[in-house]
C-alpha atoms as a PDB file:
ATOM      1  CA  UNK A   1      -5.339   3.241 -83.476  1.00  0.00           C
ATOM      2  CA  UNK A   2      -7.515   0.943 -80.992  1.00  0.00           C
ATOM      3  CA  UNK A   3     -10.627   2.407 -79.902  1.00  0.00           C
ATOM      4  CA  UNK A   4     -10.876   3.867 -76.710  1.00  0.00           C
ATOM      5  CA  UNK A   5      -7.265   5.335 -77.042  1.00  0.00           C
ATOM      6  CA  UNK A   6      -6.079   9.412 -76.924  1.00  0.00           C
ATOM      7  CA  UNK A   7      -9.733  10.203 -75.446  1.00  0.00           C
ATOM      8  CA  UNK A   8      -7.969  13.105 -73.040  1.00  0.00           C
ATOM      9  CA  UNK A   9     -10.217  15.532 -71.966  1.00  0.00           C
ATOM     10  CA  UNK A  10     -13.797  13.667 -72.338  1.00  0.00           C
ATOM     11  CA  UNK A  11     -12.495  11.519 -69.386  1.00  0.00           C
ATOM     12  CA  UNK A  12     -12.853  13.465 -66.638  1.00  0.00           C
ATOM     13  CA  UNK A  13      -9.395  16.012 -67.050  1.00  0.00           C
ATOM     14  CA  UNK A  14     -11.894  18.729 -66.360  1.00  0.00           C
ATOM     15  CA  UNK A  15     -11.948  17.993 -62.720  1.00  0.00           C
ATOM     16  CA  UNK A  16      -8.272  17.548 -62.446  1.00  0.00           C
ATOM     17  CA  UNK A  17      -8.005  21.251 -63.956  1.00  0.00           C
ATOM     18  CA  UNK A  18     -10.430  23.063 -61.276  1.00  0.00           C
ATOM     19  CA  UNK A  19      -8.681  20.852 -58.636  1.00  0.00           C
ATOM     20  CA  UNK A  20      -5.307  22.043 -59.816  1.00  0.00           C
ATOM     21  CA  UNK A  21      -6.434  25.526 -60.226  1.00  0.00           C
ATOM     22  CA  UNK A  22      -8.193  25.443 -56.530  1.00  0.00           C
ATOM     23  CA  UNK A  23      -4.856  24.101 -55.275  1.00  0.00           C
ATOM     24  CA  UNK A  24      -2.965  27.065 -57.264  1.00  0.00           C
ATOM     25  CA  UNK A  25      -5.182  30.182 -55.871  1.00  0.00           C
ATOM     26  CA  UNK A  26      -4.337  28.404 -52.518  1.00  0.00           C
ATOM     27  CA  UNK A  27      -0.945  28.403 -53.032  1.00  0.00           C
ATOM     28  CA  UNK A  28      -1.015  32.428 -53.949  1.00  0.00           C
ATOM     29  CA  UNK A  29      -3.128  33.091 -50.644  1.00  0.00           C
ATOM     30  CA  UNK A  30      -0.636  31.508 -48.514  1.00  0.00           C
ATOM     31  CA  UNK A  31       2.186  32.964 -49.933  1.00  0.00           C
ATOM     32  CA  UNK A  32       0.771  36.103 -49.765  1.00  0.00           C
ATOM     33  CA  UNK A  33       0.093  35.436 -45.811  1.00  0.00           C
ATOM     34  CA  UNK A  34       3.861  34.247 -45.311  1.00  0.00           C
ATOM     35  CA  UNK A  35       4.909  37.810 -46.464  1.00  0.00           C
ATOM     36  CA  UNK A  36       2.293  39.630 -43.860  1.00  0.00           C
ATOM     37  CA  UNK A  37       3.690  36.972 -40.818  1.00  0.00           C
ATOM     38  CA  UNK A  38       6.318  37.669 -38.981  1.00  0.00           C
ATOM     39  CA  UNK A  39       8.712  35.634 -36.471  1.00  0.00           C
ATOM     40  CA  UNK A  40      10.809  37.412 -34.296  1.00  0.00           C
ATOM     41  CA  UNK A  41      14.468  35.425 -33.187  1.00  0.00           C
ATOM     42  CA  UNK A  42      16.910  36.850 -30.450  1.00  0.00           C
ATOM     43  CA  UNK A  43      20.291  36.014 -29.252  1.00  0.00           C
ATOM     44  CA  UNK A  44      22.462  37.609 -26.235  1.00  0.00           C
ATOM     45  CA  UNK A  45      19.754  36.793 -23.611  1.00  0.00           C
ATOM     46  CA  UNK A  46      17.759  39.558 -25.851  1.00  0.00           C
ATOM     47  CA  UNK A  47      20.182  42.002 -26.625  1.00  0.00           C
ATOM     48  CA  UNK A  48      19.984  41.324 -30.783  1.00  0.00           C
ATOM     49  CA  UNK A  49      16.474  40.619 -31.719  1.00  0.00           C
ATOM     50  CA  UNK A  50      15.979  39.290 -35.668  1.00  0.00           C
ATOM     51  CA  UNK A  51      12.481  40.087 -37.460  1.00  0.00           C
ATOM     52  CA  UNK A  52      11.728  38.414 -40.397  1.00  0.00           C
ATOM     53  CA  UNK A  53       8.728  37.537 -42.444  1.00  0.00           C
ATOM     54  CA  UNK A  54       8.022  34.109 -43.216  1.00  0.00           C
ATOM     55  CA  UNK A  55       9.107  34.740 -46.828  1.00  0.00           C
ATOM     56  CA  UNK A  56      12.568  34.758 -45.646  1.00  0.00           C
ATOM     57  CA  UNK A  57      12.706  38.829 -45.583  1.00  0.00           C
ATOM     58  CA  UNK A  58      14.551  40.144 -43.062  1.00  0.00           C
ATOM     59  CA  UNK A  59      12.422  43.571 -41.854  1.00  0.00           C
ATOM     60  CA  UNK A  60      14.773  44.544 -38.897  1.00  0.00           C
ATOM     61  CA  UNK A  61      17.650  44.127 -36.282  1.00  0.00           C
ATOM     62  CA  UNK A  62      17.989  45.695 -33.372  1.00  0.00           C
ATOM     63  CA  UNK A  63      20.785  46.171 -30.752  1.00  0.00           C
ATOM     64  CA  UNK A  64      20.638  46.881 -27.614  1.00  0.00           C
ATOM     65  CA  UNK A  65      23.232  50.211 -27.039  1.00  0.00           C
ATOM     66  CA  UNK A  66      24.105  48.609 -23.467  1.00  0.00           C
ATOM     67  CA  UNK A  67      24.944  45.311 -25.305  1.00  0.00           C
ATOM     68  CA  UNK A  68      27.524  47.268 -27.304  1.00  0.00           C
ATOM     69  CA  UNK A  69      28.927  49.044 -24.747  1.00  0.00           C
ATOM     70  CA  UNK A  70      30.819  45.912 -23.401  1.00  0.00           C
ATOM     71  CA  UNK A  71      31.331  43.920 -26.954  1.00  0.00           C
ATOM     72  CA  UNK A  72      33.990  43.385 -29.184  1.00  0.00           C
ATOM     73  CA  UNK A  73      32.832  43.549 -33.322  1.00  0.00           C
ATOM     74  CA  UNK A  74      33.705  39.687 -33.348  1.00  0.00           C
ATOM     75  CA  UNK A  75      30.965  38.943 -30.670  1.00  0.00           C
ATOM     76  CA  UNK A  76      28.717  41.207 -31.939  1.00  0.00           C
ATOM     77  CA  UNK A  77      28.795  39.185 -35.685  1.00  0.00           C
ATOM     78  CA  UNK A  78      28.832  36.200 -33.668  1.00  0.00           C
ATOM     79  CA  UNK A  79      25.369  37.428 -32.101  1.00  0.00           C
ATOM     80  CA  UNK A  80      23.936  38.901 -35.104  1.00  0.00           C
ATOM     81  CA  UNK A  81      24.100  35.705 -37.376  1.00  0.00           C
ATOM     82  CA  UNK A  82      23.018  33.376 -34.640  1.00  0.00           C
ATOM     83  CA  UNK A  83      20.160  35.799 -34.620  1.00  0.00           C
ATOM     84  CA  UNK A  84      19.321  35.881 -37.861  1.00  0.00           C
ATOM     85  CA  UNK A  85      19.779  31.884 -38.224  1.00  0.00           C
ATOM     86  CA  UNK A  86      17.310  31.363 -35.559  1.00  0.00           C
ATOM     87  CA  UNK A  87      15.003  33.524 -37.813  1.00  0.00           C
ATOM     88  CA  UNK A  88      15.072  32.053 -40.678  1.00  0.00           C
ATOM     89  CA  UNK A  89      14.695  28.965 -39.062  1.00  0.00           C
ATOM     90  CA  UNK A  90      11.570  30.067 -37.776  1.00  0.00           C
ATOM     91  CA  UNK A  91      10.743  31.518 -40.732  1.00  0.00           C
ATOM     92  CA  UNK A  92      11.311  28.314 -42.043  1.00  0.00           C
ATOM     93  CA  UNK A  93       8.927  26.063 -39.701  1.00  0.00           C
ATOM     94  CA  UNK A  94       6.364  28.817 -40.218  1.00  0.00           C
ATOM     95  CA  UNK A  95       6.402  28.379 -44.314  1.00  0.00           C
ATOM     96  CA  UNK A  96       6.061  24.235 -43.647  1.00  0.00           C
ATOM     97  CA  UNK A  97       3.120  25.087 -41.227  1.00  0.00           C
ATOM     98  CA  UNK A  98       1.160  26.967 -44.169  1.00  0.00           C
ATOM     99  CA  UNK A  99       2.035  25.741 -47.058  1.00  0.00           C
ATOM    100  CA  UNK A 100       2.894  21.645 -45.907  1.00  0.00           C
ATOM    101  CA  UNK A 101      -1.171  20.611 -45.918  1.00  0.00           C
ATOM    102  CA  UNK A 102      -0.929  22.511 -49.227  1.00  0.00           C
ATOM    103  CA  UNK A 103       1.917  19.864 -50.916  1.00  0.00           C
ATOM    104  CA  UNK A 104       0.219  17.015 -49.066  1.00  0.00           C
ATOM    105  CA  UNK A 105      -2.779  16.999 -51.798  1.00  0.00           C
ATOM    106  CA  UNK A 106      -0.431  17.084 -54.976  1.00  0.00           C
ATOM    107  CA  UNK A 107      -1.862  14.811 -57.085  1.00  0.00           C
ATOM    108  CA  UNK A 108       1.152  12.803 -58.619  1.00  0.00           C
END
């Protein structure tokens, strides 16, 4: 085997290892903060209103009872997944907010 060759850790893989450990515990502490965040979506000028963390759990829905007093059950759907789209797209943005600088200093 030529010299110099299959060295591995005596050339600096140490700091590669903290760095990817560093980057890991970040990783944990920003997950854990998407699951305590919350985004809140609403459709029907307010009437259905969407919470959801920003690890995509859906926590509640609410509807108005005057919005159902003049809605039919296809409206009402209608309402309740645009809600809950608009929340998980928020939930969404909020994830790439806190956890995009995060995959920006991968080292590949």
């Amino acid at each position: 085997m030529a010299k110099g060759f299959n060295k591995g850790p005596a050339m600096g893989g140490g700091g590669m290892m903290q760095q990817l450990q560093r980057m890991q515990q970040q990783l944990a502490e920003a997950q854990a903060k998407l699951a305590e965040e919350t985004v809140i979506a609403t459709a029907g000028g307010g009437a259905i209103k969407v919470t959801m963390t920003g690890d995509q759990k859906c926590k509640s829905v609410e509807i108005s009872p005057e919005f159902l007093k003049d809605v039919d059950a296809e409206m009402l759907q209608d309402m309740v997944l645009s809600a809950v789209n608009m929340a998980l797209d928020e939930s969404r943005a909020l994830q790439e907010k806190l956890m995009g600088p995060l995959a920006g200093g991968l080292p590949f």
